[in-house]
N, C-alpha and C. Protein backbone atom coordinates (compact mmCIF):
# COMPACT_ATOMS: atom_id res chain seq x y z
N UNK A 1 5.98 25.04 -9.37
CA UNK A 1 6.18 24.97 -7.94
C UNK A 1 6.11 23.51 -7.52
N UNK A 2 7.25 22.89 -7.24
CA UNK A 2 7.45 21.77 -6.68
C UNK A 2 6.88 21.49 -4.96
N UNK A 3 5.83 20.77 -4.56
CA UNK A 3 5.14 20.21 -3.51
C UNK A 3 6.19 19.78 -2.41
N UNK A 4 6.03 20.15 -1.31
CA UNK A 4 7.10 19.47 -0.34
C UNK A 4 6.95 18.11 -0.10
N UNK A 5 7.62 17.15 -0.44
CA UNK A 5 7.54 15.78 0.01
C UNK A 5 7.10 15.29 1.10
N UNK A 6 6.24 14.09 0.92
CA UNK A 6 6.12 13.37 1.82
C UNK A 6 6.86 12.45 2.95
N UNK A 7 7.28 12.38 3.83
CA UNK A 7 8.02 12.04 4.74
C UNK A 7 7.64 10.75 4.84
N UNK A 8 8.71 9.46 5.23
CA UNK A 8 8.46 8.12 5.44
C UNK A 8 7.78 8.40 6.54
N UNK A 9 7.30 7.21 6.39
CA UNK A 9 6.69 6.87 8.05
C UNK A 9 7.69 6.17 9.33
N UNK A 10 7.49 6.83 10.38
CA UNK A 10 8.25 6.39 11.37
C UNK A 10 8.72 4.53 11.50
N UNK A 11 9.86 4.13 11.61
CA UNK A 11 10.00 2.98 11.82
C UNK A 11 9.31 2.82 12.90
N UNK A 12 9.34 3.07 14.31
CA UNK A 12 8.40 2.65 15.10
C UNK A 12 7.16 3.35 15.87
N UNK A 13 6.40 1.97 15.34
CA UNK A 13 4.96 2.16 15.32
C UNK A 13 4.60 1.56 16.74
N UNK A 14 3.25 2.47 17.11
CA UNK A 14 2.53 1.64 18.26
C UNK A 14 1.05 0.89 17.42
N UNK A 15 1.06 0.00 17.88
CA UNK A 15 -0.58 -0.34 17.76
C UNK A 15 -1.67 0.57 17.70
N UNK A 16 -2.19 0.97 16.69
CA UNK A 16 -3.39 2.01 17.06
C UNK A 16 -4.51 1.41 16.22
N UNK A 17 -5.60 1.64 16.40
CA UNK A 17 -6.83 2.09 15.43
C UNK A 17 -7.11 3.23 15.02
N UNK A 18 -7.63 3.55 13.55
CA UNK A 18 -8.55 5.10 13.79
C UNK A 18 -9.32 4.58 12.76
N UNK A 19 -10.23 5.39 12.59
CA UNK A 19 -11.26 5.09 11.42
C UNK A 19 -10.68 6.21 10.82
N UNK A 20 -11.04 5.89 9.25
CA UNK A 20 -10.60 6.85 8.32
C UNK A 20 -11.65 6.86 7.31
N UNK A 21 -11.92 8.38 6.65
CA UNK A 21 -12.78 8.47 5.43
C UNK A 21 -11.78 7.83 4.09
N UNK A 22 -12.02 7.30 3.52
CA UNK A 22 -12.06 6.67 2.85
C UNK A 22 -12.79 6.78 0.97
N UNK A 23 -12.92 8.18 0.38
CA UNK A 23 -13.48 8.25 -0.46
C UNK A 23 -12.83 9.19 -1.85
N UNK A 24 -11.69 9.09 -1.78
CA UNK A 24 -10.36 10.05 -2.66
C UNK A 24 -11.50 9.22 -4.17
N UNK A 25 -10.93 9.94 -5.09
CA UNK A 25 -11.65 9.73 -6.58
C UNK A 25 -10.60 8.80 -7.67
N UNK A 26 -11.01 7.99 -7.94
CA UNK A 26 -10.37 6.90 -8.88
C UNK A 26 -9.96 7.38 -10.31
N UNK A 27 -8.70 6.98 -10.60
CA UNK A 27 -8.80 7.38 -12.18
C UNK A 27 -7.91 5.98 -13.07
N UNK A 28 -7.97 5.72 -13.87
CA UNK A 28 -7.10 4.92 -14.66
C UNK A 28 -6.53 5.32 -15.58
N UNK A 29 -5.35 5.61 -15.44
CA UNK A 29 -4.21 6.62 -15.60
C UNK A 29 -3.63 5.63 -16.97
N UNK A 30 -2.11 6.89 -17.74
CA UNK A 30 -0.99 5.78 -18.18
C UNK A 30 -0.56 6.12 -17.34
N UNK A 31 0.87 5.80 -17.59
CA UNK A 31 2.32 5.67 -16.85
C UNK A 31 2.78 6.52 -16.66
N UNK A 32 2.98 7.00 -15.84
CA UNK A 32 3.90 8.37 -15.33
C UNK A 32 5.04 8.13 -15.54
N UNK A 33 5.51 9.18 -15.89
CA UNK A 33 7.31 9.16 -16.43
C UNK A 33 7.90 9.02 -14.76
N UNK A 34 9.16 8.48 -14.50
CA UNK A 34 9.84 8.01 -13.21
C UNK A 34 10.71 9.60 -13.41
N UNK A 35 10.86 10.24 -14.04
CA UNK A 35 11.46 11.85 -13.83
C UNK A 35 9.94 12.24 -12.75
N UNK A 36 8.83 12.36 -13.38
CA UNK A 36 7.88 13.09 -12.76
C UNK A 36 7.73 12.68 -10.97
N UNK A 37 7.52 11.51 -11.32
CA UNK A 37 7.72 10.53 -9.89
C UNK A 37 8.69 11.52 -8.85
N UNK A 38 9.40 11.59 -8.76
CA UNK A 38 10.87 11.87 -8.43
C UNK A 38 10.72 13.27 -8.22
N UNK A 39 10.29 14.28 -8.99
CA UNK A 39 10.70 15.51 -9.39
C UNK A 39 9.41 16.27 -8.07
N UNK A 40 8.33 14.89 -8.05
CA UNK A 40 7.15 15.33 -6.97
C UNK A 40 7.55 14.44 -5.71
N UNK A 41 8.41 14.31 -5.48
CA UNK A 41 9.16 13.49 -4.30
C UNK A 41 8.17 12.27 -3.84
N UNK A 42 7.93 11.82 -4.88
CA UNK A 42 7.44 9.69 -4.52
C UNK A 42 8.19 9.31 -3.69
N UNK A 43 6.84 8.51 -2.58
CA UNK A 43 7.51 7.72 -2.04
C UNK A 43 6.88 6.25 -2.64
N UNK A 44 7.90 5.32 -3.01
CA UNK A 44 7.51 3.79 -3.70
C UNK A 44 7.49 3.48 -2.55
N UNK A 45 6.92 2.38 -2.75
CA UNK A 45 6.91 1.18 -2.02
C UNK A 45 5.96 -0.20 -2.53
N UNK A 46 6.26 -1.34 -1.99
CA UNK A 46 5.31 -2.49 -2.75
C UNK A 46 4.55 -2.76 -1.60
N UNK A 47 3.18 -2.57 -2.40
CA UNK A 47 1.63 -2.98 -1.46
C UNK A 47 1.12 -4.40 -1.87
N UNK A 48 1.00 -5.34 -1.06
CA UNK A 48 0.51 -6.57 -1.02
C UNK A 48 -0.80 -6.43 0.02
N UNK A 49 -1.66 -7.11 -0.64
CA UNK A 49 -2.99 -6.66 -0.01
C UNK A 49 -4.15 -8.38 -0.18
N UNK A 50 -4.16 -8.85 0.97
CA UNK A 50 -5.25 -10.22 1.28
C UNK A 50 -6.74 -9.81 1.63
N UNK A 51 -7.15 -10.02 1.25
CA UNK A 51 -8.73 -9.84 1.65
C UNK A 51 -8.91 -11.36 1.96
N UNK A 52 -9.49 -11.28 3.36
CA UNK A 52 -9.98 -12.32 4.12
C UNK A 52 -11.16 -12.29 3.70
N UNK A 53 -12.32 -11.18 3.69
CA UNK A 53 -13.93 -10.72 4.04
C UNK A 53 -14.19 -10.21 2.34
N UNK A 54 -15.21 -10.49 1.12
CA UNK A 54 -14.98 -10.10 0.39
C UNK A 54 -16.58 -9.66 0.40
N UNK A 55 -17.51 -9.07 1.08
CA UNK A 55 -18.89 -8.46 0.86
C UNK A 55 -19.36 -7.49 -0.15
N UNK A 56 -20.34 -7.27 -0.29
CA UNK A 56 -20.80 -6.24 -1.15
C UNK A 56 -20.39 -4.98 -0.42
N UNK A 57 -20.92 -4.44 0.28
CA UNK A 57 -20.64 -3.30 1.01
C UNK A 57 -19.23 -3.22 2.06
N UNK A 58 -18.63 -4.72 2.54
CA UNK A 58 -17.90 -4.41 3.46
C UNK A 58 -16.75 -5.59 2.67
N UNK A 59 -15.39 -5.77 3.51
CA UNK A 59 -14.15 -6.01 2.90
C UNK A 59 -13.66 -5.99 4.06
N UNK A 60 -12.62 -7.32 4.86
CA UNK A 60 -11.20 -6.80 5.54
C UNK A 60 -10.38 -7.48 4.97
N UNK A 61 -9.14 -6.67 5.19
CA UNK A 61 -7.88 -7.13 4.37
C UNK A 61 -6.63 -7.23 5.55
N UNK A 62 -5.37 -7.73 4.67
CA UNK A 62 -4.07 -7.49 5.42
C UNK A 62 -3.46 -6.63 4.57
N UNK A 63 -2.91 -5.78 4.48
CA UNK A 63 -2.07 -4.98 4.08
C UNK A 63 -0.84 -5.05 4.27
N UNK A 64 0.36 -5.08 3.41
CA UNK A 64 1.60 -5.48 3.67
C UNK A 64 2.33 -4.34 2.69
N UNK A 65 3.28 -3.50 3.35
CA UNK A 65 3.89 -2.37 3.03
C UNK A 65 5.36 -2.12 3.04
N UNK A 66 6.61 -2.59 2.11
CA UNK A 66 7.58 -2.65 2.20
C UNK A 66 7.96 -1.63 0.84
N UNK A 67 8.90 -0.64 2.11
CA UNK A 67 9.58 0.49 1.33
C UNK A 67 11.28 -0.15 0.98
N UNK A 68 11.92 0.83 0.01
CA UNK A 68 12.93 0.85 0.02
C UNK A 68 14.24 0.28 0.94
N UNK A 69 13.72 1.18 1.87
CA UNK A 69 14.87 1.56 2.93
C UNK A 69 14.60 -0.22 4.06
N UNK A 70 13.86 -1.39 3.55
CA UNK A 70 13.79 -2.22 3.84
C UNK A 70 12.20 -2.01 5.43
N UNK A 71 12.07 -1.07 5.13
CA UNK A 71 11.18 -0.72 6.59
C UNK A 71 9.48 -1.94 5.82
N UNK A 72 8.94 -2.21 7.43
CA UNK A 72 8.08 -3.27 6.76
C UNK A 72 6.74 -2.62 7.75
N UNK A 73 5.43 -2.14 6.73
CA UNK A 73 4.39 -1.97 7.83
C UNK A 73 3.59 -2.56 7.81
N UNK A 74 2.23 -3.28 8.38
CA UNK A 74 1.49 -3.91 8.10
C UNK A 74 0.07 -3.92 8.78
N UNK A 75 -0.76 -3.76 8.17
CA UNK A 75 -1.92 -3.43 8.61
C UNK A 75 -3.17 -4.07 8.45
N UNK A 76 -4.32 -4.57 9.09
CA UNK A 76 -5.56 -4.90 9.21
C UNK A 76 -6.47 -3.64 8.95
N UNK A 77 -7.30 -3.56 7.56
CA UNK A 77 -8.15 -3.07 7.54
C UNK A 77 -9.26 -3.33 7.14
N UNK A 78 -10.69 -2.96 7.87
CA UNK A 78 -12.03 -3.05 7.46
C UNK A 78 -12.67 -1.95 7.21
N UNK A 79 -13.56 -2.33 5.98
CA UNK A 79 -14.20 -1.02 4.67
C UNK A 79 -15.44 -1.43 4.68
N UNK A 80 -16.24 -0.49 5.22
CA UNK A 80 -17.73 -0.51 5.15
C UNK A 80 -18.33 0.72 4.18
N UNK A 81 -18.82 0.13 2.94
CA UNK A 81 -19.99 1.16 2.40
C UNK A 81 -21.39 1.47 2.83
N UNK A 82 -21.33 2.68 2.96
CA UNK A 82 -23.00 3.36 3.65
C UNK A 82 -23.29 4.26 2.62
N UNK A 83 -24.53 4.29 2.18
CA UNK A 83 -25.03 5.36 0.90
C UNK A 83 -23.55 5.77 -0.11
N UNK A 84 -23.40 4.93 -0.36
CA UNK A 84 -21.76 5.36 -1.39
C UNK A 84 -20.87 5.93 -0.36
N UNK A 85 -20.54 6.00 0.46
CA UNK A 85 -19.62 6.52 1.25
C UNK A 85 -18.99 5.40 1.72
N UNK A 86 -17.55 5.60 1.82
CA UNK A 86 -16.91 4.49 2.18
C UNK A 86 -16.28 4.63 3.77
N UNK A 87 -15.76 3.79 4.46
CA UNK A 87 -15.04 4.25 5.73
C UNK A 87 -14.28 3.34 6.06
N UNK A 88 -13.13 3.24 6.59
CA UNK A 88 -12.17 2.29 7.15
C UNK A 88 -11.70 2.25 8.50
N UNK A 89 -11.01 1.26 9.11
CA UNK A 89 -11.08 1.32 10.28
C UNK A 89 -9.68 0.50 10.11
N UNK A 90 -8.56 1.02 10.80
CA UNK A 90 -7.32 0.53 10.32
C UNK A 90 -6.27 0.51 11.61
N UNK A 91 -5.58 -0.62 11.71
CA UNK A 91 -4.96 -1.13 13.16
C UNK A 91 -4.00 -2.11 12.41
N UNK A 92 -2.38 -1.24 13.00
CA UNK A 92 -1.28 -1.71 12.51
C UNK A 92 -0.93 -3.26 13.33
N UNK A 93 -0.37 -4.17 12.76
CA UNK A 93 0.18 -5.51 13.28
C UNK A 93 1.44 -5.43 12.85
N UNK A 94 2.12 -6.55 13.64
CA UNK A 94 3.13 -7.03 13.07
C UNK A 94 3.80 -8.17 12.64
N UNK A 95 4.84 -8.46 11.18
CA UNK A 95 4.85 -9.36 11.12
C UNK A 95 5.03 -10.72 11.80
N UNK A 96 5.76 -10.24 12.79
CA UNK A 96 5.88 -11.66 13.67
C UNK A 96 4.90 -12.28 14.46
N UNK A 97 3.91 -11.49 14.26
CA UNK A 97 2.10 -12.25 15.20
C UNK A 97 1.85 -13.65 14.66
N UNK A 98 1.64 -14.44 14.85
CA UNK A 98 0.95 -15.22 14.09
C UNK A 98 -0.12 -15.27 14.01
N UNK A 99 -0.99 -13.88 14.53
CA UNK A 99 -2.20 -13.30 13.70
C UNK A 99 -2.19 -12.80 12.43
N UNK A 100 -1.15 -12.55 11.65
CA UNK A 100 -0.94 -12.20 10.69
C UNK A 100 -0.61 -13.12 9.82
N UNK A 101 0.14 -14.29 10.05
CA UNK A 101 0.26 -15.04 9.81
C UNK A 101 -0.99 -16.26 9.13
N UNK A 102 -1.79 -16.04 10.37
CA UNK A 102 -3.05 -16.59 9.89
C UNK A 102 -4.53 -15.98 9.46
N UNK A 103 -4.29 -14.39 9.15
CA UNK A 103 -4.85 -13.94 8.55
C UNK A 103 -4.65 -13.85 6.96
N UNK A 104 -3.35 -14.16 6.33
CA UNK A 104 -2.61 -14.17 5.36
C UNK A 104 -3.15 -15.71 4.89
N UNK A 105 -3.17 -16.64 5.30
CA UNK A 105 -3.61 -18.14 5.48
C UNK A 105 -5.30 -17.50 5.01
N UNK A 106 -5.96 -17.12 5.58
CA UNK A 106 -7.12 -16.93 4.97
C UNK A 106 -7.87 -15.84 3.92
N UNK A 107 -6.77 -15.73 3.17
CA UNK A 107 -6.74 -14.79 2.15
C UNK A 107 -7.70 -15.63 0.76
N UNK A 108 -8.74 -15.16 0.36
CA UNK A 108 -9.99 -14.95 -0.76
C UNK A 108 -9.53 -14.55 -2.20
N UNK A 109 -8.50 -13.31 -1.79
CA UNK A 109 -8.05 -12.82 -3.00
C UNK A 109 -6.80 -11.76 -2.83
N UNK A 110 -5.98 -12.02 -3.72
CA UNK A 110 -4.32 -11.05 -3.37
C UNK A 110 -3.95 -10.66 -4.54
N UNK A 111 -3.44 -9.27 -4.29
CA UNK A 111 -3.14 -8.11 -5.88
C UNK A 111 -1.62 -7.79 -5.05
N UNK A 112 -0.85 -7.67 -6.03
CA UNK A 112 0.30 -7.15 -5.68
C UNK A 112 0.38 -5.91 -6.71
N UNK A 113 1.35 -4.46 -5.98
CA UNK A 113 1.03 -3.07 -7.28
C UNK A 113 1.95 -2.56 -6.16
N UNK A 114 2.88 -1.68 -6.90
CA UNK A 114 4.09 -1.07 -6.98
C UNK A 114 3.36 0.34 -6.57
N UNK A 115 2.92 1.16 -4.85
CA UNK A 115 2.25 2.34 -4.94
C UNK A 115 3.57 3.23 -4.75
N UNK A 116 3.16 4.85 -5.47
CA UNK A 116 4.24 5.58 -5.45
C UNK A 116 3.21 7.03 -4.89
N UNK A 117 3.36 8.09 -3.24
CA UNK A 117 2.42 8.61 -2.58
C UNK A 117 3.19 9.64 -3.25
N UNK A 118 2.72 10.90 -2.95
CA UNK A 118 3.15 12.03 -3.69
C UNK A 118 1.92 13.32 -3.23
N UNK A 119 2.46 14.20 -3.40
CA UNK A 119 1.79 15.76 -3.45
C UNK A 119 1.87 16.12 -4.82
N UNK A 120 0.53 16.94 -4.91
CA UNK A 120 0.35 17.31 -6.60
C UNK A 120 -0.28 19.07 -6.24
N UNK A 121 0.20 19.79 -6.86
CA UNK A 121 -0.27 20.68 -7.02
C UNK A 121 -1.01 21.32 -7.82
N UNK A 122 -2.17 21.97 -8.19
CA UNK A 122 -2.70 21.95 -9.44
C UNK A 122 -3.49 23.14 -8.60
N UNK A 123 -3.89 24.38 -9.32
CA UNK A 123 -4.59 25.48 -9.26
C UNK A 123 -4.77 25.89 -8.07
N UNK A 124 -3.43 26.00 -7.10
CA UNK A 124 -3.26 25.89 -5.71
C UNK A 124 -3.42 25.49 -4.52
N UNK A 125 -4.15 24.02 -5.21
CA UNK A 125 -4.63 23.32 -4.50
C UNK A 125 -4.02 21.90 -4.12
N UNK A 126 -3.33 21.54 -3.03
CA UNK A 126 -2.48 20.32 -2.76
C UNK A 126 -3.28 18.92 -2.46
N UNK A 127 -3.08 18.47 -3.94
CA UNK A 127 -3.83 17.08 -3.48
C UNK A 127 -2.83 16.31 -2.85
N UNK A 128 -3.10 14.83 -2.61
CA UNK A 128 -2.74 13.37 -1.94
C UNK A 128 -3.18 12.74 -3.57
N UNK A 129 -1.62 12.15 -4.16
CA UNK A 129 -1.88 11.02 -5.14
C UNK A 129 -1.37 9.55 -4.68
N UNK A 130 -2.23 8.83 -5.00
CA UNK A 130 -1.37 7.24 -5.02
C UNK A 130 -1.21 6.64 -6.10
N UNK A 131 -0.37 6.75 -6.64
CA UNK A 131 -0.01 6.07 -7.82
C UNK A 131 0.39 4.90 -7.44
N UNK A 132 -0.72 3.44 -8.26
CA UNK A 132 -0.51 2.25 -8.22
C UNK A 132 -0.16 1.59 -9.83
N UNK A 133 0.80 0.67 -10.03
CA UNK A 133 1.46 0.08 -10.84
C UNK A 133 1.00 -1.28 -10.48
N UNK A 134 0.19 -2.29 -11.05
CA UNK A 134 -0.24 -3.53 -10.76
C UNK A 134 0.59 -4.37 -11.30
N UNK A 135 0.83 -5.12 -10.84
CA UNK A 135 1.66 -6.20 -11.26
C UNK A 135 1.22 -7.06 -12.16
N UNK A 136 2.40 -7.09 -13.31
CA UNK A 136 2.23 -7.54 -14.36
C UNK A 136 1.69 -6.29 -15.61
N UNK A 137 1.92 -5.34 -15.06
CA UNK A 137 1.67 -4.25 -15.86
C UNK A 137 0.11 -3.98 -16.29
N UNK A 138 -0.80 -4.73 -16.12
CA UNK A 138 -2.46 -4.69 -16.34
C UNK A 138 -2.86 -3.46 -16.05
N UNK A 139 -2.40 -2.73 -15.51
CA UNK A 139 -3.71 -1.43 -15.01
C UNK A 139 -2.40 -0.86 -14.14
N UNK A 140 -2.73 0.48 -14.63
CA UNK A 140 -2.37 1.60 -13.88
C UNK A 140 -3.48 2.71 -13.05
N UNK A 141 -3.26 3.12 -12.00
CA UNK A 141 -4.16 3.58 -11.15
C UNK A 141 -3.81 4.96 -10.29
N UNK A 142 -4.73 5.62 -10.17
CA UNK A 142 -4.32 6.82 -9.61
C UNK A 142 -5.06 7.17 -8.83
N UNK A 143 -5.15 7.64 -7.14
CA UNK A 143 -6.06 8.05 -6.42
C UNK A 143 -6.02 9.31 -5.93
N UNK A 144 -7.19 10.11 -6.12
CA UNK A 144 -6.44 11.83 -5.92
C UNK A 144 -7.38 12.13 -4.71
N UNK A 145 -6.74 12.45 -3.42
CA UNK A 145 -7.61 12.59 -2.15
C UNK A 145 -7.45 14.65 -2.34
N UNK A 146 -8.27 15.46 -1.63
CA UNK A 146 -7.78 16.85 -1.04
C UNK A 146 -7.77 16.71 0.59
N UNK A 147 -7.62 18.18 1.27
CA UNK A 147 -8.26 17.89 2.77
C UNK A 147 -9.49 17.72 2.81
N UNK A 148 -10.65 18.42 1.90
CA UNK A 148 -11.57 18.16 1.89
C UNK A 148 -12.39 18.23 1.09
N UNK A 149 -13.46 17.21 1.24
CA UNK A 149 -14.32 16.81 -0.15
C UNK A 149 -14.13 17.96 -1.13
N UNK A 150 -15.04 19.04 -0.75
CA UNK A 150 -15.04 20.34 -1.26
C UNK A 150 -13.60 20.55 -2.53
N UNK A 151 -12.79 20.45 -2.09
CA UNK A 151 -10.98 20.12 -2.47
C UNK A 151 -10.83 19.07 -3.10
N UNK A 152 -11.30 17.87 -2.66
CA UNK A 152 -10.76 16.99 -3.90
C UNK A 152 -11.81 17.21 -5.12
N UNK A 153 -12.91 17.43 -4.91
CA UNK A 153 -13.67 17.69 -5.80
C UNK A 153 -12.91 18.60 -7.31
N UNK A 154 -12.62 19.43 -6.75
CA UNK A 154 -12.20 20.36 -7.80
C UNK A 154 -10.50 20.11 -8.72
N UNK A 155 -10.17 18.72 -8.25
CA UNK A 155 -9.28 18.53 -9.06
C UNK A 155 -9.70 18.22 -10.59
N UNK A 156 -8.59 18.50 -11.42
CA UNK A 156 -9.05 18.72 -12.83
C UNK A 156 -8.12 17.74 -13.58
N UNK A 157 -8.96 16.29 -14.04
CA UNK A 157 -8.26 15.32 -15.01
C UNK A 157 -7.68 15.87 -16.23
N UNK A 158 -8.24 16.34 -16.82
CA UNK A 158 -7.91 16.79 -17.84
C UNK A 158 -6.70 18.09 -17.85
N UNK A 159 -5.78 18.28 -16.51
CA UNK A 159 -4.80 19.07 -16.56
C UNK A 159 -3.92 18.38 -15.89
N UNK A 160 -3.56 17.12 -15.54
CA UNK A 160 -2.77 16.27 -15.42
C UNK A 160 -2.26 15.79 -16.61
N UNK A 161 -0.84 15.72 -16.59
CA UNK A 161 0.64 15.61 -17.24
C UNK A 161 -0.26 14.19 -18.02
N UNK A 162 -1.15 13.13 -17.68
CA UNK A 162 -1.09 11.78 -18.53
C UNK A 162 -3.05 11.88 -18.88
N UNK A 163 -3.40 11.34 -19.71
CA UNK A 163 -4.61 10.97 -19.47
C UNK A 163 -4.91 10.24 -18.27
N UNK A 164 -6.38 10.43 -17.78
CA UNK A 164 -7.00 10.24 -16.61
C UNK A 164 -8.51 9.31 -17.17
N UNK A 165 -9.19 8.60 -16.65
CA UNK A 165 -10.53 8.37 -17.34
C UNK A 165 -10.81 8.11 -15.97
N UNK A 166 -11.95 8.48 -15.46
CA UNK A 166 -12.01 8.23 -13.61
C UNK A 166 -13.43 7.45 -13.98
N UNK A 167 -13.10 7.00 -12.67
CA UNK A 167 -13.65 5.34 -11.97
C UNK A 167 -14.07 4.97 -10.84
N UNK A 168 -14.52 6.34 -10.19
CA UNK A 168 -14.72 6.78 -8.76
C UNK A 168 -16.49 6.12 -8.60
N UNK A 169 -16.90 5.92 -9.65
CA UNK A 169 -18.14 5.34 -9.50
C UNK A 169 -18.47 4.10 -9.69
N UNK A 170 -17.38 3.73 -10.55
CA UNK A 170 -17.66 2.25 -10.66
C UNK A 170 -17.12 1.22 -9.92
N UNK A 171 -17.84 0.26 -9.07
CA UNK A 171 -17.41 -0.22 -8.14
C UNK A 171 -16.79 -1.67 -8.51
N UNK A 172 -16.31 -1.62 -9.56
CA UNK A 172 -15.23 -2.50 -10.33
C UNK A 172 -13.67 -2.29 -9.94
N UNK A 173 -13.76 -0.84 -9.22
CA UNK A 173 -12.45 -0.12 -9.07
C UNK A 173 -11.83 0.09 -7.82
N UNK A 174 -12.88 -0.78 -7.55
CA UNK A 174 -12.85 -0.40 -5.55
C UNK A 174 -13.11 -2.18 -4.67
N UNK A 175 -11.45 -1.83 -4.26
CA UNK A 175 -11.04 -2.96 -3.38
C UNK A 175 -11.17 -4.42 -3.85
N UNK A 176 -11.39 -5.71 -3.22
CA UNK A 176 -11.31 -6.67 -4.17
C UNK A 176 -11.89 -7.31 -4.94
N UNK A 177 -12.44 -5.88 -5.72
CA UNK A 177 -13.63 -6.25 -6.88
C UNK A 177 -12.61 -5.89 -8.04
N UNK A 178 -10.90 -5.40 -7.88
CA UNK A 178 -10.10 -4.87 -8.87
C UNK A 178 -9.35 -6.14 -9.17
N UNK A 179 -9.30 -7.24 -8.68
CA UNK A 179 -9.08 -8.54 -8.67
C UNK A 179 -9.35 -9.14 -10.51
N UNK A 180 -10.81 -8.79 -10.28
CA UNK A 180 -11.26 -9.32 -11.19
C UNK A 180 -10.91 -8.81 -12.65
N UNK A 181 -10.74 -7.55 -12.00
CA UNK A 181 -10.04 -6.60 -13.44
C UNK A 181 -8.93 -7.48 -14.38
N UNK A 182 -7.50 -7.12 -12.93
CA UNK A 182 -6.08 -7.63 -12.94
C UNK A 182 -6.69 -9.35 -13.55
């Protein structure tokens, strides 16, 4: 049973904030075959990502999001850890600010990775994957969210199409501490 695809995101955006949970489970994947990609309706796109703020517990970044179809999104986000729980707080810009501009100017540390979003189905349960491709081929990455904890919890590595070795605990794997990896 093939997952209904994910839909681009609207070309136009308003300015918003929301906070978002922030705690899908890490794995370090191989390579997914580009049939599979495809066959679970990926959406690619290339993620460029600046971290201005590089803390133990907290992180803000620029986010820079260019799909295919030439569409460009770009986003300010800040990541605060509380008792292992993570949370974000995320407010779209655009490129022509020269807040962005000079938030990019004060960039600490920058990863570039090829993400591909997708629906997965597995024991009737519809996860959220992000498949990341790092540039330069170093590390492959996989993030498996559900609607809820309860749900992502019960996804099963070991019944995914590639090996999985998860990394959801080690905080080597999380944000621009993966720097150091790459």
């Amino acid at each position: 049973m093939n997952p209904e695809p994910l839909t681009s995101p609207s070309p136009e955006r308003e300015k918003q904030k929301e906070v978002l949970n922030d705690n899908a489970r890490k794995f370090v994947a191989e390579p997914l075959d580009p049939v599979f990609l495809e066959a679970h309706g990926a959406i690619p796109y290339l993620l460029v990502t600046d971290w201005t703020e590089t803390g133990e517990d907290n992180e803000t970044k620029v986010v820079y999001k260019k799909f295919d179809s030439g569409e460009v999104q770009i986003f300010l986000i800040s990541k605060t850890t509380v008792d292992g729980k993570r949370t974000k707080e995320k407010e779209d810009i655009t490129e022509d600010e020269k807040r962005y501009k000079k938030l990019k100017n004060l960039s600490k540390c920058h990863v570039k990775k090829m993400r591909h979003e997708f629906s997965y189905i597995q024991n009737g349960i519809s996860f959220i994957i992000n498949y990341d491709e790092f540039a330069g081929g170093k590390l492959v990455m996989l993030d498996v969210d559900g609607s809820t904890p309860e749900e992502r919890d019960l996804f099963e590595p070991g019944n995914f199409p590639v090996k999985l070795i998860e990394v959801s605990d080690d905080p080597r794997y999380s944000g621009h501490r993966i720097a150091e990896i790459l």
